[in-house]
C-alpha atoms as a PDB file:
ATOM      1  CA  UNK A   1     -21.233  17.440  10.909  1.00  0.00           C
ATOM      2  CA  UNK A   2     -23.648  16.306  13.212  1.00  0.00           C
ATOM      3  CA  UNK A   3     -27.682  15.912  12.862  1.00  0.00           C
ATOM      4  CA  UNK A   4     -28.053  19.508  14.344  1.00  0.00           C
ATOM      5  CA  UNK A   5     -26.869  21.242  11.889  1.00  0.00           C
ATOM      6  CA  UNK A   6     -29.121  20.150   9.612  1.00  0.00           C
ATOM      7  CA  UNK A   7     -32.286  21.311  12.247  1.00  0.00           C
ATOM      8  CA  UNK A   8     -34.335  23.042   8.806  1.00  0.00           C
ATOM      9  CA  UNK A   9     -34.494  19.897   6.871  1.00  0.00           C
ATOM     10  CA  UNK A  10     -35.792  16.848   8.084  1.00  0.00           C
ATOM     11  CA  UNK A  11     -33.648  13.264   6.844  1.00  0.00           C
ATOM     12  CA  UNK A  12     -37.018  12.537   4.825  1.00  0.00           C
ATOM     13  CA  UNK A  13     -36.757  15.367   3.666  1.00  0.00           C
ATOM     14  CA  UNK A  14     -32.605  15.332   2.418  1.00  0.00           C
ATOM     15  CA  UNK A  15     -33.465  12.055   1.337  1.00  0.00           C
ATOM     16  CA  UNK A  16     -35.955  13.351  -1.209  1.00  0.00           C
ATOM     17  CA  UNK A  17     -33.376  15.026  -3.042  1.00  0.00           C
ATOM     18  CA  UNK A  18     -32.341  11.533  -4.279  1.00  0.00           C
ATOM     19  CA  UNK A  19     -36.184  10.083  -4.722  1.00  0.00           C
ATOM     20  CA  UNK A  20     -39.542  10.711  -3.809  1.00  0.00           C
ATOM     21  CA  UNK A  21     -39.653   6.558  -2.836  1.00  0.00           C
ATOM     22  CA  UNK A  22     -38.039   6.823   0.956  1.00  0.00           C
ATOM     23  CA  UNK A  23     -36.639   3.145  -0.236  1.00  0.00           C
ATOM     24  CA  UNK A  24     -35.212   4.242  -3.361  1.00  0.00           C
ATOM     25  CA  UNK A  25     -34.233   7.482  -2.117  1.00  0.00           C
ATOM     26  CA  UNK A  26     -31.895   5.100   0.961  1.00  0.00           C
ATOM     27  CA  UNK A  27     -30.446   2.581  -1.790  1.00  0.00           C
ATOM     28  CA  UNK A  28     -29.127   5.743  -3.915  1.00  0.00           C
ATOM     29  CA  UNK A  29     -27.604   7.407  -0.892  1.00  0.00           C
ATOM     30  CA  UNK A  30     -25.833   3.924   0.037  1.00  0.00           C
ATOM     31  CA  UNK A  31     -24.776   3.712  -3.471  1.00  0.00           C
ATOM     32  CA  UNK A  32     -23.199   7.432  -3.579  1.00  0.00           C
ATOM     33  CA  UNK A  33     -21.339   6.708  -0.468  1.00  0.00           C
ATOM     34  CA  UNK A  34     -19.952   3.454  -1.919  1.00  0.00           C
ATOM     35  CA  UNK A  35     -19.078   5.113  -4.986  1.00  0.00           C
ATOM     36  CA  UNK A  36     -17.242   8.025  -3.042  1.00  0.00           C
ATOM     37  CA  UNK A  37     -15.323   5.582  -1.063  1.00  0.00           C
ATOM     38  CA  UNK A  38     -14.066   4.171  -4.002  1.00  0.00           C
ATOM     39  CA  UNK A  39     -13.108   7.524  -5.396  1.00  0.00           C
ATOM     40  CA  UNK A  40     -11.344   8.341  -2.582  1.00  0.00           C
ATOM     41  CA  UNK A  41      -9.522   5.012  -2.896  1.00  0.00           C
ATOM     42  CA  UNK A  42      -8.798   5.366  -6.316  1.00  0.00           C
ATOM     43  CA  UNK A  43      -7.133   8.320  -5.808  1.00  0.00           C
ATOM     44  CA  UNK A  44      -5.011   7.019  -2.910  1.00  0.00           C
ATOM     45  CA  UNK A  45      -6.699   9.007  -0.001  1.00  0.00           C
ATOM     46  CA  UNK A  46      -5.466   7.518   3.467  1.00  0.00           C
ATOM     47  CA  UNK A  47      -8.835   8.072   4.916  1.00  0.00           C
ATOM     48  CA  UNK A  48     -11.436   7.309   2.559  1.00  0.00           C
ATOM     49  CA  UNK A  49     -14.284   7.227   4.691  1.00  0.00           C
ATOM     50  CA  UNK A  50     -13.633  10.032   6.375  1.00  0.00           C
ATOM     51  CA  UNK A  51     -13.797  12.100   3.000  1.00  0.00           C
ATOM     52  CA  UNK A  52     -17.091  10.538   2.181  1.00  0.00           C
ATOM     53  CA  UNK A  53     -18.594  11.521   5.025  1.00  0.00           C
ATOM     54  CA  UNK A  54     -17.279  15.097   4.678  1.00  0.00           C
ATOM     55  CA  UNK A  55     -18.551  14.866   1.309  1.00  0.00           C
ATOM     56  CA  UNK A  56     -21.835  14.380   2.348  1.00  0.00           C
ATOM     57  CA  UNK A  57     -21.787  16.591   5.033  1.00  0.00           C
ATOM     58  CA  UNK A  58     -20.502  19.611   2.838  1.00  0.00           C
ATOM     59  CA  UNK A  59     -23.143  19.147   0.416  1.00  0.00           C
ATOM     60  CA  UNK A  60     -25.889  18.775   2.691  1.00  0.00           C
ATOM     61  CA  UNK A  61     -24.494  21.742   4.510  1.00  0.00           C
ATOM     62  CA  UNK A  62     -25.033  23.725   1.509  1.00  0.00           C
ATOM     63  CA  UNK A  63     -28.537  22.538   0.892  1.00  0.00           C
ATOM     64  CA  UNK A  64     -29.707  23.726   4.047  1.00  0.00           C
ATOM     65  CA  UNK A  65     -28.132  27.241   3.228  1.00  0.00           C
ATOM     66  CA  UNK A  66     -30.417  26.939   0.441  1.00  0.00           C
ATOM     67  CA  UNK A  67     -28.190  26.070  -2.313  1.00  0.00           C
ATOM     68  CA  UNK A  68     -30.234  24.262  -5.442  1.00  0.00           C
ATOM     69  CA  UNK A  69     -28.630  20.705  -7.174  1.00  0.00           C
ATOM     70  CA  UNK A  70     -28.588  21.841 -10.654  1.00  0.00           C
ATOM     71  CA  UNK A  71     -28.289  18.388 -12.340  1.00  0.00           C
ATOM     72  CA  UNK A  72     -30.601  16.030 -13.317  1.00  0.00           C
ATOM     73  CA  UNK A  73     -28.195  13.195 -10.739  1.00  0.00           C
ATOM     74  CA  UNK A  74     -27.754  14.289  -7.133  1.00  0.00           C
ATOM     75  CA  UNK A  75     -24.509  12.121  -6.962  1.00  0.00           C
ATOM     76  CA  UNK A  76     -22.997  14.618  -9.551  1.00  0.00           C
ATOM     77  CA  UNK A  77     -23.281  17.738  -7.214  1.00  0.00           C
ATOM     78  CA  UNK A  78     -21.509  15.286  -4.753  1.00  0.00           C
ATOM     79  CA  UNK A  79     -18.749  13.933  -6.623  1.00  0.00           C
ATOM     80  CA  UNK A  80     -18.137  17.846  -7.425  1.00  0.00           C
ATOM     81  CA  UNK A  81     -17.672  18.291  -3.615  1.00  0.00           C
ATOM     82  CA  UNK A  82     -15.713  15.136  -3.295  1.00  0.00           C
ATOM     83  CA  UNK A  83     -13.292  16.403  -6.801  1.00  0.00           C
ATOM     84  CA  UNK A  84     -12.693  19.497  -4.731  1.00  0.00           C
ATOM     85  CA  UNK A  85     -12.118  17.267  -1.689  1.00  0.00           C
ATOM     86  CA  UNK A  86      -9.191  15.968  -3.431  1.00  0.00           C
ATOM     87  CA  UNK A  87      -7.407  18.968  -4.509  1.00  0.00           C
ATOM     88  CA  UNK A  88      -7.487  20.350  -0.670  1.00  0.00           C
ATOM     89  CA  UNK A  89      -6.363  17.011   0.766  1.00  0.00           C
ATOM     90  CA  UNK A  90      -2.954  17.752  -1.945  1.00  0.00           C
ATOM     91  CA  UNK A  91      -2.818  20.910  -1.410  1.00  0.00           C
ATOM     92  CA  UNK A  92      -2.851  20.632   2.102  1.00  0.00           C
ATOM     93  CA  UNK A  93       0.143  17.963   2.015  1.00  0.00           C
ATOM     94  CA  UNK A  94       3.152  19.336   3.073  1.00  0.00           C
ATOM     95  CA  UNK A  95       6.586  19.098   1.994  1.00  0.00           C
ATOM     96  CA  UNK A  96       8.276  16.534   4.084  1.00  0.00           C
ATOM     97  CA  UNK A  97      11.897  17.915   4.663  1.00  0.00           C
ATOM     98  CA  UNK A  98      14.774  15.500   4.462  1.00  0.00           C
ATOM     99  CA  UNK A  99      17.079  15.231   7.352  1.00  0.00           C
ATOM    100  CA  UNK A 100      20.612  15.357   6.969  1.00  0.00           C
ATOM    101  CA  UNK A 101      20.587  11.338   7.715  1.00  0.00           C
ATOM    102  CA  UNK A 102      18.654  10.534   5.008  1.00  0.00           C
ATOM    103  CA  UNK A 103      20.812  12.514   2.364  1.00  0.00           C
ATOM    104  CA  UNK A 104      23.962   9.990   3.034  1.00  0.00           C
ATOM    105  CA  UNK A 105      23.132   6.093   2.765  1.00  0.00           C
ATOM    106  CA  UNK A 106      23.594   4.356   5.656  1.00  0.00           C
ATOM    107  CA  UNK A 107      26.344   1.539   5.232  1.00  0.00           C
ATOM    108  CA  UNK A 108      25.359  -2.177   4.739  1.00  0.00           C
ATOM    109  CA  UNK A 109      24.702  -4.646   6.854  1.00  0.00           C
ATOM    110  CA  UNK A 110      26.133  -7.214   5.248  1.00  0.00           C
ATOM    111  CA  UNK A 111      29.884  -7.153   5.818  1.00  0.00           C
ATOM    112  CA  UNK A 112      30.211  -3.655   4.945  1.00  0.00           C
ATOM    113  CA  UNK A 113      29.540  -3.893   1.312  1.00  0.00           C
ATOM    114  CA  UNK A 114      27.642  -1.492  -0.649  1.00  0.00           C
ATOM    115  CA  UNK A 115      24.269  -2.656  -2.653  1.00  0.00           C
ATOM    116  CA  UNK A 116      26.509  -2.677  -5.891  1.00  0.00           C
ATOM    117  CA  UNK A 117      29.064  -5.307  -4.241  1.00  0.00           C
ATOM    118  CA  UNK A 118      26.720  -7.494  -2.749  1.00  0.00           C
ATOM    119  CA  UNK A 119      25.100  -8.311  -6.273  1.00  0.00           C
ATOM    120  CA  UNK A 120      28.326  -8.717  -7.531  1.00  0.00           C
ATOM    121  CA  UNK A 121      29.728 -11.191  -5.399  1.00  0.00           C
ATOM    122  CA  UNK A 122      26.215 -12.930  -4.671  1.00  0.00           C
ATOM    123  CA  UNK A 123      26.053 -13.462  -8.447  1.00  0.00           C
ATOM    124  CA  UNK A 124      29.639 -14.980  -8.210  1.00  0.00           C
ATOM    125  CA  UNK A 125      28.785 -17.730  -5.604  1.00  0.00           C
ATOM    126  CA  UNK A 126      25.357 -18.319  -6.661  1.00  0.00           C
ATOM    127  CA  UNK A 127      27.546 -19.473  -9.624  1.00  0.00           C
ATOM    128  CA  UNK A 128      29.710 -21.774  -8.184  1.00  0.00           C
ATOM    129  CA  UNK A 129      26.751 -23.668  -6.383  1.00  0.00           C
ATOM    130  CA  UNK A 130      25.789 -27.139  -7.492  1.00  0.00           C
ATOM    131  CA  UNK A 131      22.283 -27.303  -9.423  1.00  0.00           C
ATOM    132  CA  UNK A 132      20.427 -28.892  -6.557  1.00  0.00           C
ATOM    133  CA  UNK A 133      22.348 -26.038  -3.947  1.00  0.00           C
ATOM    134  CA  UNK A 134      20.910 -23.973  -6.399  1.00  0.00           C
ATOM    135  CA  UNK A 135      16.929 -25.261  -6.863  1.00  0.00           C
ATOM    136  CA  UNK A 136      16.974 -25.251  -2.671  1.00  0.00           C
ATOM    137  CA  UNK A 137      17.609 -21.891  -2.171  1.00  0.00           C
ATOM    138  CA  UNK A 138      15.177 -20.534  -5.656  1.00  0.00           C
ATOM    139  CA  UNK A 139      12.584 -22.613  -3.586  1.00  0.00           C
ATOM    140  CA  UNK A 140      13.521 -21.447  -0.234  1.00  0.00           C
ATOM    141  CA  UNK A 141      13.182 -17.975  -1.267  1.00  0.00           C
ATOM    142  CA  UNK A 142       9.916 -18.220  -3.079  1.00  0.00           C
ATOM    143  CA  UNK A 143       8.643 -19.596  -0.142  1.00  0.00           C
ATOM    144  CA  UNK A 144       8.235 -23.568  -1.496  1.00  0.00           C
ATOM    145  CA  UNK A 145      10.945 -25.300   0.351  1.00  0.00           C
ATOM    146  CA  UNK A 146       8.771 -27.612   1.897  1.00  0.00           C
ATOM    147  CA  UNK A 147       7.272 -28.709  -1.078  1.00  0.00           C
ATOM    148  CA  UNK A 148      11.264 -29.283  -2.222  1.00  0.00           C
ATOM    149  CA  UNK A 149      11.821 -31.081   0.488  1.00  0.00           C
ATOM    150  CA  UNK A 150       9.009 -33.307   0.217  1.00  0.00           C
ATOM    151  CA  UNK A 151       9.864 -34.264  -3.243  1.00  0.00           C
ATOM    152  CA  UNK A 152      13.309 -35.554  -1.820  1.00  0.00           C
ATOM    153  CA  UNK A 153      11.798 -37.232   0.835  1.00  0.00           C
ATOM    154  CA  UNK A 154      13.023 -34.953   3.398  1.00  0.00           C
ATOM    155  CA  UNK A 155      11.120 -33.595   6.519  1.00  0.00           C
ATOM    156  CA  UNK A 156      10.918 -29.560   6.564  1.00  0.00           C
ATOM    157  CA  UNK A 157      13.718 -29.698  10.082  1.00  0.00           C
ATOM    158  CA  UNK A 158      16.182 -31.162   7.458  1.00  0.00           C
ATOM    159  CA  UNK A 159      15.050 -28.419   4.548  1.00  0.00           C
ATOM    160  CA  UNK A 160      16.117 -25.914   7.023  1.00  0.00           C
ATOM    161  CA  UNK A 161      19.313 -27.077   7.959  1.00  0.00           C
ATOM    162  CA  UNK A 162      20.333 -27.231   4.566  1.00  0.00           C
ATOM    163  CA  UNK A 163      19.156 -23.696   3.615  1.00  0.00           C
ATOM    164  CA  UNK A 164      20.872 -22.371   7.072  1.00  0.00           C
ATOM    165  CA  UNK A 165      23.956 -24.179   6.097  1.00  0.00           C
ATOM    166  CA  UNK A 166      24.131 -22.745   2.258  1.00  0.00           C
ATOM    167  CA  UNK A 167      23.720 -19.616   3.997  1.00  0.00           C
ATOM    168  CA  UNK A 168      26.724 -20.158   5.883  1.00  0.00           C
ATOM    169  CA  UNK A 169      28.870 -21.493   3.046  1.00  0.00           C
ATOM    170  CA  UNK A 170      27.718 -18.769   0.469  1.00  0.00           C
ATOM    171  CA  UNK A 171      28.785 -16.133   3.682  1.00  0.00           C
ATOM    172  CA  UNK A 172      31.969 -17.757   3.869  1.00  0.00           C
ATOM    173  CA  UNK A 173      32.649 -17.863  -0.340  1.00  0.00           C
ATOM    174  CA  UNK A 174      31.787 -13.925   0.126  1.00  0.00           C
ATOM    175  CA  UNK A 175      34.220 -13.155   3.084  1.00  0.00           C
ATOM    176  CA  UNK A 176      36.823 -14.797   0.786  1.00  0.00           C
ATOM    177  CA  UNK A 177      36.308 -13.101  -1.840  1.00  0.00           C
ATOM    178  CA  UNK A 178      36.582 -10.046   0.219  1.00  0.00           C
ATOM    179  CA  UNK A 179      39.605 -10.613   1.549  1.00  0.00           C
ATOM    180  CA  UNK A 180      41.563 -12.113  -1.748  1.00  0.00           C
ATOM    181  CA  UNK A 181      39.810  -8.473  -2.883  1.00  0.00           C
ATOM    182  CA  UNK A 182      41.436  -6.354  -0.253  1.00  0.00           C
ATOM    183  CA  UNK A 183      44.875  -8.396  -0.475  1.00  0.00           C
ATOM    184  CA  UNK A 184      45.120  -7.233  -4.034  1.00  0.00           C
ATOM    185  CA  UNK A 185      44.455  -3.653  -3.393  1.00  0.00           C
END
């Protein structure tokens, strides 16, 4: 809501309802709007601020109709207002409908195999690598290759190469496996 709405009460005089000291009375409003913001957040509102402000602008709204804080904190009446905030932004969520696409899983990428197979014959090749095959890719994947490489003495060009090549092998074990699978079916 903008200024004009509030044309009956000056901003001295909306910032007396949080202290008589014009400096106090600014640090507690700053503080209530960090502490909404952070309610909003906690309850996992997309658009925090926006809230806060409405918040604000509710309950200053109803001041100037003439409604009366009836506890001893300002920020209480306002949390109220934000509490009820909440409940309107969930019950204001609608149902998102699933489409007929999303009911069926959509088939793998990788070589056709569902989730299920993939583990399965990852897990069997993973196996048959050597230990150092092994401590390459658990580095490449958590994202220390380079420091694996360095520790061999190799430069991060040849770290790659060996990571794109155990791809290859590992894709190669798996397409085997598929079709010694499919041979004995």
């Amino acid at each position: 809501m903008s200024r004009a709405n509030f044309n009956a009460l000056s901003e001295t005089d909306l910032l007396k309802i949080f202290d008589s000291d014009p400096g106090i009375a600014e640090a507690k409003y700053l503080e209530l709007c960090e502490k909404l913001h952070r309610f909003f957040e906690w309850r996992h509102i997309a658009d925090p601020s926006d809230l806060v402000q409405e918040a604000i602008a509710r309950g200053l709204s109803n001041l100037q109709a003439g409604k009366q804080i009836t506890s001893a904190d300002p920020a209480h009446y306002f949390f109220g207002i934000a509490h009820n905030l909440v409940k309107e932004k969930w019950k204001s969520r609608k149902q998102e409908q699933l489409k007929e696409q999303d009911l069926h899983p959509k088939k793998s990428a990788f070589m056709g195999l569902e989730g299920v197979e993939q583990g399965i014959y990852l897990q069997q090749c993973l196996k048959e690598l050597t230990q150092e095959d092994f401590d390459l890719l658990l580095a490449y994947t958590e994202g220390s290759a380079a420091e694996w490489g360095l520790a061999r003495g190799l430069q991060p060009g040849a770290v790659r190469l060996r990571v794109f090549r155990l791809r290859k092998r590992i894709e190669e074990r798996v397409r085997s496996r598929i079709a010694m699978a499919a041979r004995k079916s």
